[in-house]
PDB file of N, CA and C in Angstrom:
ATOM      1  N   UNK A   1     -47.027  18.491  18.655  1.00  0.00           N
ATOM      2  CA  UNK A   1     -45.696  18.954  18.968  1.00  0.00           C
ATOM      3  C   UNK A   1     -44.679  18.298  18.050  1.00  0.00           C
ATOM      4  N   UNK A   2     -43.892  19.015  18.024  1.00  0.00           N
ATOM      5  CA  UNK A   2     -42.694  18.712  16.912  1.00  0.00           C
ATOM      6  C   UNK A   2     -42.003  17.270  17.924  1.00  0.00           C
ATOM      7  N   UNK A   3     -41.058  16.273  16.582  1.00  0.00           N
ATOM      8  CA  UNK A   3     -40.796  15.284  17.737  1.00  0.00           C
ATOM      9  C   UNK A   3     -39.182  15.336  18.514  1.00  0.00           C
ATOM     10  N   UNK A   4     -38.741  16.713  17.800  1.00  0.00           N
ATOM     11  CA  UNK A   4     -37.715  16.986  17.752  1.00  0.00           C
ATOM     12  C   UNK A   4     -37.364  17.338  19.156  1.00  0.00           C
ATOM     13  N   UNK A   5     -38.703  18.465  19.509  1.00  0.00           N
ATOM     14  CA  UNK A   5     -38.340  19.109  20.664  1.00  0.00           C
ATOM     15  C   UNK A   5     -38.612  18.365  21.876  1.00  0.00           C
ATOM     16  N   UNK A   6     -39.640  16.772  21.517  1.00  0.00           N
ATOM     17  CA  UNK A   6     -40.105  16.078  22.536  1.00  0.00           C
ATOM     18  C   UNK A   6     -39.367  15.444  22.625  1.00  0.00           C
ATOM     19  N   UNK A   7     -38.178  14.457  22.011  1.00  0.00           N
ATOM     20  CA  UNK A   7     -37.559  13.306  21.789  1.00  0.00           C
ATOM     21  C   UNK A   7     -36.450  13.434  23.356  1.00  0.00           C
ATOM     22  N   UNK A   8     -36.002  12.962  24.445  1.00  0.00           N
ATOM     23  CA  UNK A   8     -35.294  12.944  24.969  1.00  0.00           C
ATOM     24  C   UNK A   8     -34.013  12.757  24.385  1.00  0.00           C
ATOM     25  N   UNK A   9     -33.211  13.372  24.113  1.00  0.00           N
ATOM     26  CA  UNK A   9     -31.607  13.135  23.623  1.00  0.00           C
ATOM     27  C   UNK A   9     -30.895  11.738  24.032  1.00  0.00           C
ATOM     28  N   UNK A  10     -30.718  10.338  23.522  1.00  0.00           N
ATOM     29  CA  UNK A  10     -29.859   9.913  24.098  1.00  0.00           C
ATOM     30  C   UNK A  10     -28.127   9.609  23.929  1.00  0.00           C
ATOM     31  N   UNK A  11     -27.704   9.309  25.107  1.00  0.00           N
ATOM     32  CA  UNK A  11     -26.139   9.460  25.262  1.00  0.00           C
ATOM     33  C   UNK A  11     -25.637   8.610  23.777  1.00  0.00           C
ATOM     34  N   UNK A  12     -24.611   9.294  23.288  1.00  0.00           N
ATOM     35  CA  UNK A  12     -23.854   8.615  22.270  1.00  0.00           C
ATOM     36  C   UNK A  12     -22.346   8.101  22.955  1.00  0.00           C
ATOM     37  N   UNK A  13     -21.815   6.903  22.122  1.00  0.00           N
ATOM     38  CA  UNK A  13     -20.301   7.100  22.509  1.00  0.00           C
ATOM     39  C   UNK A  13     -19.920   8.109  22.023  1.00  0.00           C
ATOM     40  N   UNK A  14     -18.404   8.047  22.145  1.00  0.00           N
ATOM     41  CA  UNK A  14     -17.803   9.426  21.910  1.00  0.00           C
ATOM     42  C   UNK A  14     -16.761   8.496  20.454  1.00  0.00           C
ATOM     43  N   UNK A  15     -16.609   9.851  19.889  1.00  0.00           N
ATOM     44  CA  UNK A  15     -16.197   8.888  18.286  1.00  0.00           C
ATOM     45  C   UNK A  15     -15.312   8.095  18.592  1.00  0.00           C
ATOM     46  N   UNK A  16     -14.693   7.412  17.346  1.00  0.00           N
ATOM     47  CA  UNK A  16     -13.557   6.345  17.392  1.00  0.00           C
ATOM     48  C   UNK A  16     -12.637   7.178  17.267  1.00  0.00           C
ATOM     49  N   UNK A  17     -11.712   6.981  17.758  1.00  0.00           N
ATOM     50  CA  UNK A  17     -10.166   7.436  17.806  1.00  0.00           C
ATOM     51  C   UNK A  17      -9.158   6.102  17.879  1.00  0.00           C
ATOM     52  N   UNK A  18      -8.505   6.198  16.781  1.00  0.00           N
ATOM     53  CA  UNK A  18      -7.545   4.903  16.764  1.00  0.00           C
ATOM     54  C   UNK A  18      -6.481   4.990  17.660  1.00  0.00           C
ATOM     55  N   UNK A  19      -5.810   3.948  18.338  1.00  0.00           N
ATOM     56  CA  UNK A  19      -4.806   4.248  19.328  1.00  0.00           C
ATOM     57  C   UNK A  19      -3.499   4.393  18.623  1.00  0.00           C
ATOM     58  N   UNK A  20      -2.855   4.648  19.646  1.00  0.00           N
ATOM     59  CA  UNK A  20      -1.515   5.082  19.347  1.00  0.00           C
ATOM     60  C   UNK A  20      -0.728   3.860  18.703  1.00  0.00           C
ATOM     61  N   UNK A  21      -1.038   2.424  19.206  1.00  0.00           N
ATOM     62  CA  UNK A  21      -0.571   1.533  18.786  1.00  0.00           C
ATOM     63  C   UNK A  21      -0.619   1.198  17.374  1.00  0.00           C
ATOM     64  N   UNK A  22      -2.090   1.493  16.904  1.00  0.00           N
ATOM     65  CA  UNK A  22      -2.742   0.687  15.634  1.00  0.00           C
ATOM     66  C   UNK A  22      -2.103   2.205  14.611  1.00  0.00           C
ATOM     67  N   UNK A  23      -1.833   3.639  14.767  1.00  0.00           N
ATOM     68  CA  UNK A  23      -1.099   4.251  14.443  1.00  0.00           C
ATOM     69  C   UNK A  23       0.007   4.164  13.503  1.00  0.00           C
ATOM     70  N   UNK A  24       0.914   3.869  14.833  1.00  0.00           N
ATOM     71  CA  UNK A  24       2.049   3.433  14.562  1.00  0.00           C
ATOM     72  C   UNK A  24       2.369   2.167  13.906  1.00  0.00           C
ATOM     73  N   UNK A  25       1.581   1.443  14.012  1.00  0.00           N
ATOM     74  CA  UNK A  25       1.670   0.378  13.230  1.00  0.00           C
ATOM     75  C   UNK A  25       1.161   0.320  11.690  1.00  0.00           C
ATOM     76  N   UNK A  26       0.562   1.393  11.367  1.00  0.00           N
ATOM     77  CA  UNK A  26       0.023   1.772  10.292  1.00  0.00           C
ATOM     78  C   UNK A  26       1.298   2.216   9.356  1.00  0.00           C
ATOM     79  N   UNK A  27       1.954   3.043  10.438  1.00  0.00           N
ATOM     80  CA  UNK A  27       2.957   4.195   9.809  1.00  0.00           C
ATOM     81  C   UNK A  27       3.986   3.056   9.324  1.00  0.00           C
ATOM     82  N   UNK A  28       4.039   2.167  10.371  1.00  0.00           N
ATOM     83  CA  UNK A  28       5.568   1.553  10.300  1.00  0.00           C
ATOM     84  C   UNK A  28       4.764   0.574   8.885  1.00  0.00           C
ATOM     85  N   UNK A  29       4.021  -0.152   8.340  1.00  0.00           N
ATOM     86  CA  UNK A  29       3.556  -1.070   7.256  1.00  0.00           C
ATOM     87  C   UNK A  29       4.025  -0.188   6.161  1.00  0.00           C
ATOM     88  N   UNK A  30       3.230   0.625   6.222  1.00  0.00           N
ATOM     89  CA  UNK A  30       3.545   2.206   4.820  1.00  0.00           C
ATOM     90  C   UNK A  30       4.563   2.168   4.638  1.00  0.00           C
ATOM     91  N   UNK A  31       5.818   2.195   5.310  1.00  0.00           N
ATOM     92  CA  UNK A  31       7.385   2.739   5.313  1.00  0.00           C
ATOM     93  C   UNK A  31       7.610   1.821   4.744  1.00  0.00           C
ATOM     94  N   UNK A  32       7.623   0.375   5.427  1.00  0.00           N
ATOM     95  CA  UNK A  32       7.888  -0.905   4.748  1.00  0.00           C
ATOM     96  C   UNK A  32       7.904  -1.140   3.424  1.00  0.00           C
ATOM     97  N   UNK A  33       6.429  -0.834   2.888  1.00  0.00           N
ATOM     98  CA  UNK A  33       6.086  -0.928   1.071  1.00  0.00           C
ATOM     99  C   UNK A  33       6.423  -0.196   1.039  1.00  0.00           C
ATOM    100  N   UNK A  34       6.197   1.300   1.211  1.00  0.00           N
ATOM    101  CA  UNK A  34       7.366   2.447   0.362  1.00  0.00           C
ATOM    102  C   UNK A  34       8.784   1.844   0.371  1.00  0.00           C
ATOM    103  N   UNK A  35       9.460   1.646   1.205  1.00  0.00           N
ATOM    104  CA  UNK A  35      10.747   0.989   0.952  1.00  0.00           C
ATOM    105  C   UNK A  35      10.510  -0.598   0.163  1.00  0.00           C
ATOM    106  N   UNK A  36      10.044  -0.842   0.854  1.00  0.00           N
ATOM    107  CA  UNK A  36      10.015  -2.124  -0.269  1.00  0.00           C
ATOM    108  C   UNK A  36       9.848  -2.065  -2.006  1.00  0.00           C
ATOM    109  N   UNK A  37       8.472  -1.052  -2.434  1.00  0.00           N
ATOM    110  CA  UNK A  37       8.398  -0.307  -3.711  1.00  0.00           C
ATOM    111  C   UNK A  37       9.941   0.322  -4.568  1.00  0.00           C
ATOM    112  N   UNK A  38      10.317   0.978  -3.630  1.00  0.00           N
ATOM    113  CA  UNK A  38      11.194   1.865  -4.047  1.00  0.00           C
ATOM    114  C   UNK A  38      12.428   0.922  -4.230  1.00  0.00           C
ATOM    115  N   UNK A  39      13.118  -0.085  -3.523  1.00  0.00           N
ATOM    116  CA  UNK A  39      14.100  -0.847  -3.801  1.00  0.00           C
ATOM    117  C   UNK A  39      13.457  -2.216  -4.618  1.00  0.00           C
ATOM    118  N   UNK A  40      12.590  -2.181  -5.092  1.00  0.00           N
ATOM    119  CA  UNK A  40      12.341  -3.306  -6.605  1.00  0.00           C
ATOM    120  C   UNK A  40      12.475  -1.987  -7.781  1.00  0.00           C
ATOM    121  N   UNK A  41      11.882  -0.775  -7.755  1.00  0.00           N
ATOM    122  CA  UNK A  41      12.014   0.082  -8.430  1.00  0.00           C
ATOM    123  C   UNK A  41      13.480   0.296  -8.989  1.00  0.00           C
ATOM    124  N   UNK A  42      14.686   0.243  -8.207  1.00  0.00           N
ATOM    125  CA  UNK A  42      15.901   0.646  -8.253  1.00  0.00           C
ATOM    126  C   UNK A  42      16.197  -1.087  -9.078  1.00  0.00           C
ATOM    127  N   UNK A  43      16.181  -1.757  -8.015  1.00  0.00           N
ATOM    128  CA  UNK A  43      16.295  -2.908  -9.175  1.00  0.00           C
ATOM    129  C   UNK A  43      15.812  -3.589 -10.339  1.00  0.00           C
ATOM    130  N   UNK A  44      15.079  -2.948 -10.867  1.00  0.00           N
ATOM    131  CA  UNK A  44      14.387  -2.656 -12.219  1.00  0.00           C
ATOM    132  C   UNK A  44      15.076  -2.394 -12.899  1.00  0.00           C
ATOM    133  N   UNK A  45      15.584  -0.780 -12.801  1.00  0.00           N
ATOM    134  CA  UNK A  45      16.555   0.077 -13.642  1.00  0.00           C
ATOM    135  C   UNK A  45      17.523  -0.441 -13.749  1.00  0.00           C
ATOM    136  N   UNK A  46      18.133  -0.781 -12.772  1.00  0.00           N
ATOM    137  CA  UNK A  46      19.638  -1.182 -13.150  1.00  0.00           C
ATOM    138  C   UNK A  46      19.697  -2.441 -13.590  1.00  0.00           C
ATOM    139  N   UNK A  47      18.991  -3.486 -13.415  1.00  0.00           N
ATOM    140  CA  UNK A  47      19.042  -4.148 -14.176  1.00  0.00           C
ATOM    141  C   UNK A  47      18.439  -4.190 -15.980  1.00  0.00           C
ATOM    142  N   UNK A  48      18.254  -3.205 -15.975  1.00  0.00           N
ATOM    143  CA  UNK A  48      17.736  -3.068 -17.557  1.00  0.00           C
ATOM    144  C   UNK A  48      18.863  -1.581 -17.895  1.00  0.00           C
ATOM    145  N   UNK A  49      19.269  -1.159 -17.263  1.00  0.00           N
ATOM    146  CA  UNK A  49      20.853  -0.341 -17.579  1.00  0.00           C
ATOM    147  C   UNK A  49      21.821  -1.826 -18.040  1.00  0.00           C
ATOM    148  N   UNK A  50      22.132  -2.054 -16.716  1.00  0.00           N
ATOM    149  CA  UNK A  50      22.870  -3.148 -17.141  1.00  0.00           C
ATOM    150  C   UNK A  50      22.914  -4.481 -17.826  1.00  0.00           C
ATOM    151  N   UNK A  51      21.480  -4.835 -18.408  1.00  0.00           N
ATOM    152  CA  UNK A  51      21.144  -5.871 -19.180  1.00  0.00           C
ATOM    153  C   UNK A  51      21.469  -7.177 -18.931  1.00  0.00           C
ATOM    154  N   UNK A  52      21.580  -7.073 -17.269  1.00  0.00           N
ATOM    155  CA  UNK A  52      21.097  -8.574 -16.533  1.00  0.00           C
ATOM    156  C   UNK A  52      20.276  -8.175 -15.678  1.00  0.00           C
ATOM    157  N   UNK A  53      19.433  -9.831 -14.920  1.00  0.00           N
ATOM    158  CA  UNK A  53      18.575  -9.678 -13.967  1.00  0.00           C
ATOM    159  C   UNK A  53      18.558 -10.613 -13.281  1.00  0.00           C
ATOM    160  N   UNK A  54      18.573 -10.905 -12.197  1.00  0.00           N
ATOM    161  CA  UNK A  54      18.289 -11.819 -11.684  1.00  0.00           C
ATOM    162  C   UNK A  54      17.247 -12.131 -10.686  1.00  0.00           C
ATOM    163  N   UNK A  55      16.609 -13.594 -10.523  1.00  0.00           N
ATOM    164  CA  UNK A  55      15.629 -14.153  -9.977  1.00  0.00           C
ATOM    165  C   UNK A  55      15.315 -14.001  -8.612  1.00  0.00           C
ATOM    166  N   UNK A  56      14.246 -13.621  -7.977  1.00  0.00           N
ATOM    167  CA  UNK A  56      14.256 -13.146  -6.336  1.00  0.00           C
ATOM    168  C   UNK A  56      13.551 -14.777  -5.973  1.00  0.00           C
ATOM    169  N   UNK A  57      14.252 -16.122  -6.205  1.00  0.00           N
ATOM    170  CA  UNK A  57      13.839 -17.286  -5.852  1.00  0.00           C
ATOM    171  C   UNK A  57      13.884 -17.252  -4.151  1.00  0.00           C
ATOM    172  N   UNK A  58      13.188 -17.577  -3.511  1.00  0.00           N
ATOM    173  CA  UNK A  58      12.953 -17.563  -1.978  1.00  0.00           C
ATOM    174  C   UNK A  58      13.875 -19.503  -1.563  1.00  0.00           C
ATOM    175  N   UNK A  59      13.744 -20.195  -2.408  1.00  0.00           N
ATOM    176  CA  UNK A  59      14.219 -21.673  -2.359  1.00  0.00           C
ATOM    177  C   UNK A  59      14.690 -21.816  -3.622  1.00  0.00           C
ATOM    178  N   UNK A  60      15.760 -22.777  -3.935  1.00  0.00           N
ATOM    179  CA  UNK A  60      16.650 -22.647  -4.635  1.00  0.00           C
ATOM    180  C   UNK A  60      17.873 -21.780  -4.806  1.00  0.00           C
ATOM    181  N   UNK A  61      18.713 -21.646  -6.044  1.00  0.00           N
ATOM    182  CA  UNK A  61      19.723 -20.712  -6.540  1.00  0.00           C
ATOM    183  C   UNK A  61      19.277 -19.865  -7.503  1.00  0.00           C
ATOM    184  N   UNK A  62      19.599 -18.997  -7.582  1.00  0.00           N
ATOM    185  CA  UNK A  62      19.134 -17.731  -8.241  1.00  0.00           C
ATOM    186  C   UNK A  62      19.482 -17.548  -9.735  1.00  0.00           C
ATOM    187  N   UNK A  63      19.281 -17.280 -10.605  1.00  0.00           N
ATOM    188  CA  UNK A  63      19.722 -17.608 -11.829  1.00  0.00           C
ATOM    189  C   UNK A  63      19.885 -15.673 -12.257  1.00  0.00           C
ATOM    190  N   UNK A  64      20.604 -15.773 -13.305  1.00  0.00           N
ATOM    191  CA  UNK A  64      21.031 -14.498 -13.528  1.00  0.00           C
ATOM    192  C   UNK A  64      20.721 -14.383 -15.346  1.00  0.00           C
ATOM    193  N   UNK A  65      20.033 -13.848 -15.554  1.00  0.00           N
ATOM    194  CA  UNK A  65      19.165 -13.573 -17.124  1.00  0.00           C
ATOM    195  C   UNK A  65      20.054 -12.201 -17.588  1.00  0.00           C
ATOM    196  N   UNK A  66      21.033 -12.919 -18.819  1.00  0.00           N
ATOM    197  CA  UNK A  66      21.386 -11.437 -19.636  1.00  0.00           C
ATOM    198  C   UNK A  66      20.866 -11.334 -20.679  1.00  0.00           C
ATOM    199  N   UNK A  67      20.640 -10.056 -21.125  1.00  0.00           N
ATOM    200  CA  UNK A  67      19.641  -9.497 -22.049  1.00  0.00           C
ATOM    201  C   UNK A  67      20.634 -10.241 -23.824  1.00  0.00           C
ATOM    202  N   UNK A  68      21.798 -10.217 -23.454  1.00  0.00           N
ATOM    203  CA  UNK A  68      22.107 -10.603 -25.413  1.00  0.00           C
ATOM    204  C   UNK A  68      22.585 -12.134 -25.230  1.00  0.00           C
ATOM    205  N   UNK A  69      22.585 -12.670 -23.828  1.00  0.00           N
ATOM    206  CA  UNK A  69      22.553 -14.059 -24.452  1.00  0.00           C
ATOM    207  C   UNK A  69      21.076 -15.147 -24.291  1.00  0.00           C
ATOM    208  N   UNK A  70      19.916 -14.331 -23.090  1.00  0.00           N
ATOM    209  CA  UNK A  70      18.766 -15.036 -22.913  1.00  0.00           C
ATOM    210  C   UNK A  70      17.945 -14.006 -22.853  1.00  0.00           C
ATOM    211  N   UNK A  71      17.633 -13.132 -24.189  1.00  0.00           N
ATOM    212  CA  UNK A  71      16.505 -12.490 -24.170  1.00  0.00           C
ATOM    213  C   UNK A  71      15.053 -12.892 -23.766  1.00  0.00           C
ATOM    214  N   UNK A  72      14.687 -13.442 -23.660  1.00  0.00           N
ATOM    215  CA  UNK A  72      12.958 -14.004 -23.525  1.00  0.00           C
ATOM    216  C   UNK A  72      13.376 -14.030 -21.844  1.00  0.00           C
ATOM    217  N   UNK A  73      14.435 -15.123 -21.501  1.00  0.00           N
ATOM    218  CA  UNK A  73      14.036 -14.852 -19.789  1.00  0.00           C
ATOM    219  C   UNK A  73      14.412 -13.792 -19.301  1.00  0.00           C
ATOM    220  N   UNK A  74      15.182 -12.932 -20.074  1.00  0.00           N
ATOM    221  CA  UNK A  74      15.262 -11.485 -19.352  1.00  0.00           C
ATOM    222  C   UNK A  74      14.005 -10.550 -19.164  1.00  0.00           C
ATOM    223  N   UNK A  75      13.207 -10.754 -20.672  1.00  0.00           N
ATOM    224  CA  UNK A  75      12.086  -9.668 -20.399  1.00  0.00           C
ATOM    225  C   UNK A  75      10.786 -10.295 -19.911  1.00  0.00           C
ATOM    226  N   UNK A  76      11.147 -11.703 -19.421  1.00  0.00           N
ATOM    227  CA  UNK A  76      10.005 -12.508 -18.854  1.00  0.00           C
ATOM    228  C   UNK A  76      10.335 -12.001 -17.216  1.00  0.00           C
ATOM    229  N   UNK A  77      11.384 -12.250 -16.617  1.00  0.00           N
ATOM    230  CA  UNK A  77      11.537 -11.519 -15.226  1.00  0.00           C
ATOM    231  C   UNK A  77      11.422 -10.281 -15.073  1.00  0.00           C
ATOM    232  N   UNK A  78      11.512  -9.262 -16.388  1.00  0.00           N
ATOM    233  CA  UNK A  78      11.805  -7.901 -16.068  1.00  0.00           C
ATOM    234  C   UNK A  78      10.327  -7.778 -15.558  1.00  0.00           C
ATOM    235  N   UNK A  79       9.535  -8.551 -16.811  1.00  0.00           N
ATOM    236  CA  UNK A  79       7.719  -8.285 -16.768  1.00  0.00           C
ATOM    237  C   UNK A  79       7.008  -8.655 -15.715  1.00  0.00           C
ATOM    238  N   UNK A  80       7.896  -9.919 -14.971  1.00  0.00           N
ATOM    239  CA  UNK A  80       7.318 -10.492 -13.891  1.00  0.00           C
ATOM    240  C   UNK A  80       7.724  -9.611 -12.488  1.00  0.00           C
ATOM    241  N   UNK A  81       8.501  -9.222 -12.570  1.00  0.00           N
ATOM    242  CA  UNK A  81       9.399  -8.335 -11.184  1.00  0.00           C
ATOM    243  C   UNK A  81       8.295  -7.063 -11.671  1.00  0.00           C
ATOM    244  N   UNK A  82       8.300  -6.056 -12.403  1.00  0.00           N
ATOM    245  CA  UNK A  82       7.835  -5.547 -12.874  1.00  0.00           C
ATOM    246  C   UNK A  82       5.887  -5.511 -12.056  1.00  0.00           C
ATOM    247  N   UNK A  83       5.242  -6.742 -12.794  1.00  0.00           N
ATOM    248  CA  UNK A  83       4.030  -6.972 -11.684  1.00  0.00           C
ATOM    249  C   UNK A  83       3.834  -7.094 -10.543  1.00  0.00           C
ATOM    250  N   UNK A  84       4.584  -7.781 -10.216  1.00  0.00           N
ATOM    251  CA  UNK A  84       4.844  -7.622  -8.350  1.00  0.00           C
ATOM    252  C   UNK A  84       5.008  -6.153  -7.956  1.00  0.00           C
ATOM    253  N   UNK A  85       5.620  -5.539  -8.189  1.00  0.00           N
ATOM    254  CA  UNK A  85       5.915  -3.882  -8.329  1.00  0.00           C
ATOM    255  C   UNK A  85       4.802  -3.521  -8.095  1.00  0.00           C
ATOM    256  N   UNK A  86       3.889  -3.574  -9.180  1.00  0.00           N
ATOM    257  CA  UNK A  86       2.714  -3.258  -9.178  1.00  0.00           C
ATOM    258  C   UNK A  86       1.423  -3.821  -8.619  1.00  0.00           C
ATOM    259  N   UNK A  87       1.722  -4.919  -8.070  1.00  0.00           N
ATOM    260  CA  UNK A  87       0.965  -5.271  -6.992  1.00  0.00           C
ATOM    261  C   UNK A  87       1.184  -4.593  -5.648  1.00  0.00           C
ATOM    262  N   UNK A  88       2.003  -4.744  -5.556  1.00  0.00           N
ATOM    263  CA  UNK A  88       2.840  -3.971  -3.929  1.00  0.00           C
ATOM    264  C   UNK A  88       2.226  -2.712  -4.080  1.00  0.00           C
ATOM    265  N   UNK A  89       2.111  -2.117  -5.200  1.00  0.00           N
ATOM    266  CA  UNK A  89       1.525  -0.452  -5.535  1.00  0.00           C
ATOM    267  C   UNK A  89       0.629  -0.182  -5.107  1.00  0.00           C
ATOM    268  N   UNK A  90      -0.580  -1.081  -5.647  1.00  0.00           N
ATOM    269  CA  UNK A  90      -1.950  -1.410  -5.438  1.00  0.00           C
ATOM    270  C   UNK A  90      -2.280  -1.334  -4.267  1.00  0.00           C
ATOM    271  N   UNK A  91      -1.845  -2.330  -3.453  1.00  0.00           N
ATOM    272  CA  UNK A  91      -1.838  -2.934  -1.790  1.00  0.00           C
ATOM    273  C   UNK A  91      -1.585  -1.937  -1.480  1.00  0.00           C
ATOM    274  N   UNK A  92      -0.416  -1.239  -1.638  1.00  0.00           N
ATOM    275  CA  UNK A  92      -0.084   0.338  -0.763  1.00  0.00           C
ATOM    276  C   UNK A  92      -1.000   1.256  -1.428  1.00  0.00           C
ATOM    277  N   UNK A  93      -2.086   1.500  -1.971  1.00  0.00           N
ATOM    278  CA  UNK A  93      -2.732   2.547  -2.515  1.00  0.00           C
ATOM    279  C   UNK A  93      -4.383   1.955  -1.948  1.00  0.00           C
ATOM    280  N   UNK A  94      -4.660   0.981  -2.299  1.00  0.00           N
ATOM    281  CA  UNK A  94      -5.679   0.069  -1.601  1.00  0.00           C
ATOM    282  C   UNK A  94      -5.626   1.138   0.257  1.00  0.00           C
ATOM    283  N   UNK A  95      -4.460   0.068   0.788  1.00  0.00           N
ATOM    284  CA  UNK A  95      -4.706   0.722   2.192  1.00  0.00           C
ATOM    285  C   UNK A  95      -4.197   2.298   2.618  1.00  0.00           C
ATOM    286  N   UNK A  96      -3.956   3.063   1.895  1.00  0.00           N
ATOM    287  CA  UNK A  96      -4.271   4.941   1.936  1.00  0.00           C
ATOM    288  C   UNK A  96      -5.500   4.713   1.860  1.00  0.00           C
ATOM    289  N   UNK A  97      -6.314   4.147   0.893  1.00  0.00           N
ATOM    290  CA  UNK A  97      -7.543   4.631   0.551  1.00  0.00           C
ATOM    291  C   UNK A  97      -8.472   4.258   1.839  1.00  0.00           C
ATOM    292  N   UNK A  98      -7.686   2.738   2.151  1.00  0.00           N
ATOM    293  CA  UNK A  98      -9.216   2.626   3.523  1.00  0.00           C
ATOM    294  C   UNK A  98      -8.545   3.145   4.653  1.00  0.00           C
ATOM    295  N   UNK A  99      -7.473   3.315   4.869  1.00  0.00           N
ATOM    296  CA  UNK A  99      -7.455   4.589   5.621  1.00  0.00           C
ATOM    297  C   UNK A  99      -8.084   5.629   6.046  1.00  0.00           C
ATOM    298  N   UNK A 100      -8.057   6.256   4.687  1.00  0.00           N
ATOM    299  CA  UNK A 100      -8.840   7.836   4.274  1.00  0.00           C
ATOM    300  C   UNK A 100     -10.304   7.335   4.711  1.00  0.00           C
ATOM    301  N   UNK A 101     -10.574   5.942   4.306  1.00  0.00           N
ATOM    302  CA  UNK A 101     -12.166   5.868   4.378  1.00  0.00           C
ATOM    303  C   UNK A 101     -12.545   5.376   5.534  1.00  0.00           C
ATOM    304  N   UNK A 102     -11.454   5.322   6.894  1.00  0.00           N
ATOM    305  CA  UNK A 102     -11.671   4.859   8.084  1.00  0.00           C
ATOM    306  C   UNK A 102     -12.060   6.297   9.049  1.00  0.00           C
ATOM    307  N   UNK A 103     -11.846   7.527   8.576  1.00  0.00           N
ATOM    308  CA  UNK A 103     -11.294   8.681   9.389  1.00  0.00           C
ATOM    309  C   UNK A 103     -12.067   9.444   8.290  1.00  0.00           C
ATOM    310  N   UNK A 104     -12.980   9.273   7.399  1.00  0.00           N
ATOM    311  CA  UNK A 104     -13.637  10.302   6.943  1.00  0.00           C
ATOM    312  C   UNK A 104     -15.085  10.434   7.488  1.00  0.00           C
ATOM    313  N   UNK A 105     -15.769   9.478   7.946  1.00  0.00           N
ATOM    314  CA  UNK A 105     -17.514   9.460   8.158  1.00  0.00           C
ATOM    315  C   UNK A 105     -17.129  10.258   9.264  1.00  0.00           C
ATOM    316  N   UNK A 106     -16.226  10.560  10.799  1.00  0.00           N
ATOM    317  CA  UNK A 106     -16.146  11.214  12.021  1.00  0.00           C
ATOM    318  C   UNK A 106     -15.546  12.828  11.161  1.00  0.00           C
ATOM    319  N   UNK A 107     -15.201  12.831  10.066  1.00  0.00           N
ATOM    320  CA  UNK A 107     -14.563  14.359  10.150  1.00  0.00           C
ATOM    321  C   UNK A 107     -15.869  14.919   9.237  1.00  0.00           C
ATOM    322  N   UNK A 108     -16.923  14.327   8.629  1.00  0.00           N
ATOM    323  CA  UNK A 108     -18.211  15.057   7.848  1.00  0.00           C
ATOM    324  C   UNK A 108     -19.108  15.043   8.491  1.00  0.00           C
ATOM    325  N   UNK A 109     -19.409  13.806   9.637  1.00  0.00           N
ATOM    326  CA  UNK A 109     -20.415  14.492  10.724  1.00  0.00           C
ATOM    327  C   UNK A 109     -19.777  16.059  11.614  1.00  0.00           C
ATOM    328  N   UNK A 110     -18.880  16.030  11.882  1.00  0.00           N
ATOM    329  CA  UNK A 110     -18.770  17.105  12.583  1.00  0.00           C
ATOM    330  C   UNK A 110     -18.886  18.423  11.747  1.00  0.00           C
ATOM    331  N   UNK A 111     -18.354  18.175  10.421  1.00  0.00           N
ATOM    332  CA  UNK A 111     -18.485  19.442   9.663  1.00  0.00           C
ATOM    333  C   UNK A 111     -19.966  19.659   9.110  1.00  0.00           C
ATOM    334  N   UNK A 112     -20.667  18.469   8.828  1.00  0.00           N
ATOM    335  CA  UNK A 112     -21.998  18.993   9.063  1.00  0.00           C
ATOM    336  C   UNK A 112     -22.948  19.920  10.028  1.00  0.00           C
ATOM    337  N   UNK A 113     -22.334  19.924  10.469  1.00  0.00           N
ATOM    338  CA  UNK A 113     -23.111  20.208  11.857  1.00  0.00           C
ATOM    339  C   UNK A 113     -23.136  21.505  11.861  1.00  0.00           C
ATOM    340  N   UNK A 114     -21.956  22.499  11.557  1.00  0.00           N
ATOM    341  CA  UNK A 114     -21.098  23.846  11.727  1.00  0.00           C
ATOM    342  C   UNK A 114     -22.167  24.284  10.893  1.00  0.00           C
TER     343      UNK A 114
END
């Protein structure tokens, strides 16, 4: 006999479904780096329109880099603000992706199946 037709079926859970909490808390992180992305983005430009920049020091005073009297620390912060940018990018593209890869194995078993 086939073991298919002998095998007793047993009970599975029922898939994962993320809660409403872990959701929303997803949504609200995303918004964060998108806003966060988007306002280093803006301060990028204008500071390279306007050919100063200044230092996002967390401790200390902030120093202010103009492009025709301290070239090197201007395009040393532009480059450094600049990477952070692109870290933040990453991190926000990183977690879409495991996202996508948290909520894809439950949507190809089922479409297998059809």
């Amino acid at each position: 006999m086939n073991q298919k037709r002998t095998r007793v079926p047993l009970p599975h859970p029922p898939p994962y479904r993320p809660s409403r909490a872990s959701f929303w808390l997803t949504v609200v992180v995303g918004l964060l780096l998108a806003f966060t992305i988007g306002a280093s983005i803006y301060l990028l430009v204008d500071s390279l329109i306007n050919g100063a920049i200044s230092t996002h020091n967390r401790t200390g005073p902030r120093h202010t880099y103009s492009l025709a009297l301290q070239p090197r620390m201007f395009w040393f912060e532009v480059v450094w603000q600049s990477l952070v940018t692109l870290l933040l990018l990453s991190i926000s593209v990183f977690g879409l992706w495991a996202c996508r890869k948290a909520q894809e194995p439950a949507d190809r078993r089922g479409r297998a199946r059809h």
